[in-house]
N, C-alpha and C. Protein backbone atom coordinates (compact mmCIF):
# COMPACT_ATOMS: atom_id res chain seq x y z
N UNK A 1 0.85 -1.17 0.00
CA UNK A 1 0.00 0.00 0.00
C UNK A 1 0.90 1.25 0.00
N UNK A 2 0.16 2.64 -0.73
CA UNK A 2 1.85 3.86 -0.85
C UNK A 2 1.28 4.39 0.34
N UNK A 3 1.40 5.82 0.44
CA UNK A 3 1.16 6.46 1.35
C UNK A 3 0.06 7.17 0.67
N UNK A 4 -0.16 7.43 -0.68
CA UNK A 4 -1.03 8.29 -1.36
C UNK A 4 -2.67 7.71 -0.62
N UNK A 5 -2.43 6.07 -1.05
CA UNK A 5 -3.47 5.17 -0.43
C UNK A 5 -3.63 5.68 0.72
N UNK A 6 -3.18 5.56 1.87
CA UNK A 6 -3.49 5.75 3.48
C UNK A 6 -3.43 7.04 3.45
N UNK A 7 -3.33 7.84 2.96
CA UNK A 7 -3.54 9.12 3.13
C UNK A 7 -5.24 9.53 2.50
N UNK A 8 -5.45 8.70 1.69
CA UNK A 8 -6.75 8.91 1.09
C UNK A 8 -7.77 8.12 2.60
N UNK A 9 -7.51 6.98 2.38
CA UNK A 9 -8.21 6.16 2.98
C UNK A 9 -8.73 6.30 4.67
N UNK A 10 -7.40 6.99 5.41
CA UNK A 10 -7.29 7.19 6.73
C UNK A 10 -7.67 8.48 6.92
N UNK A 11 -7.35 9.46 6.10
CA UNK A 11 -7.71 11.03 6.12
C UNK A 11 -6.38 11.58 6.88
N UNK A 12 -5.56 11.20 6.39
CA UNK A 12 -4.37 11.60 7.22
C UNK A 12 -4.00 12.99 7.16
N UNK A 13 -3.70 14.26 8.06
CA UNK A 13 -3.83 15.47 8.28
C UNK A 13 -2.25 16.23 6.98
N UNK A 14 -3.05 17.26 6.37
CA UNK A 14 -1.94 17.46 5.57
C UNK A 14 -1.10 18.81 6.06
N UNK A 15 -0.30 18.84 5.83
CA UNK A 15 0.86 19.80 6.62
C UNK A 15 0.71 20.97 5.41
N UNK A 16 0.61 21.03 4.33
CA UNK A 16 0.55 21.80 2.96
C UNK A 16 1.19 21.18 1.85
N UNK A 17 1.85 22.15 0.77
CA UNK A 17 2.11 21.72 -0.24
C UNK A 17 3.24 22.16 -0.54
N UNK A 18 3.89 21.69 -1.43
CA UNK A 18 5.76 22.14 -1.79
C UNK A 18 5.55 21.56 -3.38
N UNK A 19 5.25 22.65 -3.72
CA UNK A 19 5.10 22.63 -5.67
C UNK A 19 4.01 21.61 -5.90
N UNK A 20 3.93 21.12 -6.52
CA UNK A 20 2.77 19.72 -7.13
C UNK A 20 2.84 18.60 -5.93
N UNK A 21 3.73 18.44 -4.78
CA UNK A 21 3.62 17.95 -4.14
C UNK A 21 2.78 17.63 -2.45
N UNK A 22 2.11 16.67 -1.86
CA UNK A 22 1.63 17.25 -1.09
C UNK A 22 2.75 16.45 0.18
N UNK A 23 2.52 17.50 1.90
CA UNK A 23 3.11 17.42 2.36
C UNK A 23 2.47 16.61 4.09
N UNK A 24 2.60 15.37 4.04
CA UNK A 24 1.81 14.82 5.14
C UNK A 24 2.73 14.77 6.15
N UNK A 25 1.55 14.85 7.82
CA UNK A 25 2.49 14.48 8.81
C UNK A 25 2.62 13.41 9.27
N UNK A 26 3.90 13.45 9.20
CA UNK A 26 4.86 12.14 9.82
C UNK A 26 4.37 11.10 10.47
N UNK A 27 4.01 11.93 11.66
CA UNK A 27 4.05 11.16 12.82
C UNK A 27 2.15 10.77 12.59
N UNK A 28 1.37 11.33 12.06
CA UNK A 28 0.16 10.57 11.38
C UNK A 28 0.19 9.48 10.74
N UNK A 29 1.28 9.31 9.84
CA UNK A 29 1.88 8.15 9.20
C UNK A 29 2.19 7.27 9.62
N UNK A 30 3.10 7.28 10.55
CA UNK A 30 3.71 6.55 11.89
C UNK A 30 2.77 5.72 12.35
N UNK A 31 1.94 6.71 13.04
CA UNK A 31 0.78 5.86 14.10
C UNK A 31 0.01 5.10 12.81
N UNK A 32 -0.59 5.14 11.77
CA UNK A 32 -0.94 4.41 10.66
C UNK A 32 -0.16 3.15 10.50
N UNK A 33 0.94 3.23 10.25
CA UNK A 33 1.80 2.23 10.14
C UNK A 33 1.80 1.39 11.00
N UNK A 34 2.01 1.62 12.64
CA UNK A 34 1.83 1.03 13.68
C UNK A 34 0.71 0.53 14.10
N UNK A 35 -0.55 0.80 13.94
CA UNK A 35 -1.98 -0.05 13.86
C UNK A 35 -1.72 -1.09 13.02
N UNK A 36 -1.47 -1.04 11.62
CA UNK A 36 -1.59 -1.99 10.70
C UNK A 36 -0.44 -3.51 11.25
N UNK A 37 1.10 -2.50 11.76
CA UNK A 37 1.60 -4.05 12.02
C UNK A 37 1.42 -4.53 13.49
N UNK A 38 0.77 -3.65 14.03
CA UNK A 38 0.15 -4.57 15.44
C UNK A 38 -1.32 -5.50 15.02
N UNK A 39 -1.57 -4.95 13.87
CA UNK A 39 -3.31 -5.47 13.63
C UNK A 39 -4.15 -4.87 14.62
N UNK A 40 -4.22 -3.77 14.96
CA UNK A 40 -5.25 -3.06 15.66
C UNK A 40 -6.11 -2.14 14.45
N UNK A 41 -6.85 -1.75 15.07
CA UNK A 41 -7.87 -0.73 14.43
C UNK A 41 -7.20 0.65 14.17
N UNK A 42 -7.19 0.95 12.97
CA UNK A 42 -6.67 2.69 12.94
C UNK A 42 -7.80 3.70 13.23
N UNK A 43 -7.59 4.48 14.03
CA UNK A 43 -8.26 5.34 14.90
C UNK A 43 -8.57 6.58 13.28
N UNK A 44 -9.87 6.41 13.25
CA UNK A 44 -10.73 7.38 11.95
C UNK A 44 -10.06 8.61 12.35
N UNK A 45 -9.59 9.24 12.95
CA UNK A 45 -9.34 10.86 12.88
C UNK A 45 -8.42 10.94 12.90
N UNK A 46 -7.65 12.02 12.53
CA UNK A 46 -5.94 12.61 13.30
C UNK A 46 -5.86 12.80 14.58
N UNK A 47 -6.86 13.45 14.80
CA UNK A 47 -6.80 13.72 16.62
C UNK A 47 -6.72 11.99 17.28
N UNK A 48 -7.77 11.23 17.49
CA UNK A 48 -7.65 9.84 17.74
C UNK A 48 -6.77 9.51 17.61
N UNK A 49 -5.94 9.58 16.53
CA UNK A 49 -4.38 9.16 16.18
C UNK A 49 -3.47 9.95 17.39
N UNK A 50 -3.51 10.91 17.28
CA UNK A 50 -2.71 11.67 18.27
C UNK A 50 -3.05 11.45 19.80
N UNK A 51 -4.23 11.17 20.51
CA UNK A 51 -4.59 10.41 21.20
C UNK A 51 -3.84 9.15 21.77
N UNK A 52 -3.53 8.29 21.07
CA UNK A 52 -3.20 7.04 20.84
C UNK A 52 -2.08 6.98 21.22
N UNK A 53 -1.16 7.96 20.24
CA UNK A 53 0.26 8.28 20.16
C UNK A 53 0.25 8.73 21.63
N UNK A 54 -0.24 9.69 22.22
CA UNK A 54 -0.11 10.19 23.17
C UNK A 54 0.11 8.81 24.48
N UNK A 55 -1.03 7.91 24.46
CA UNK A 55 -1.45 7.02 25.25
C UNK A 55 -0.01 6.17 25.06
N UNK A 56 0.14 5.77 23.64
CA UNK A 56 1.75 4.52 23.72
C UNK A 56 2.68 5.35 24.57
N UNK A 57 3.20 6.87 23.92
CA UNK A 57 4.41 6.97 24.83
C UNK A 57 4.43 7.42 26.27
N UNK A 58 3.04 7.23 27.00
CA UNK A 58 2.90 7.42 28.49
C UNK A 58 3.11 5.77 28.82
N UNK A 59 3.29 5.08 28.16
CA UNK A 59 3.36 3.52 28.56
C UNK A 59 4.20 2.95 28.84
């Protein structure tokens, strides 16, 4: 799967643009990535995502 995919699919939060290109955040990506190879559920929002993120590194 690219990132174009999970960026469509997840609604992943966009940072802006740099010429024809678009510019996603990272760490949205990240936590995306990390649902899929734990096999958990990816959290529908950015915020939820950030949530999450928040929750792993208090752990």
């Amino acid at each position: 799967m690219t990132i174009r995919q999970w960026a469509r699919r997840y609604g992943v939060r966009v940072l802006g643009r740099a010429g024809r290109s678009v510019v996603y955040d990272f760490d949205d990506l990240a936590t995306i990535e990390g649902c899929i190879w734990r096999r958990d559920d990816v959290p529908e929002t950015p915020e939820e995502r950030d949530q999450l993120r928040a929750r792993l590194a208090a752990a």
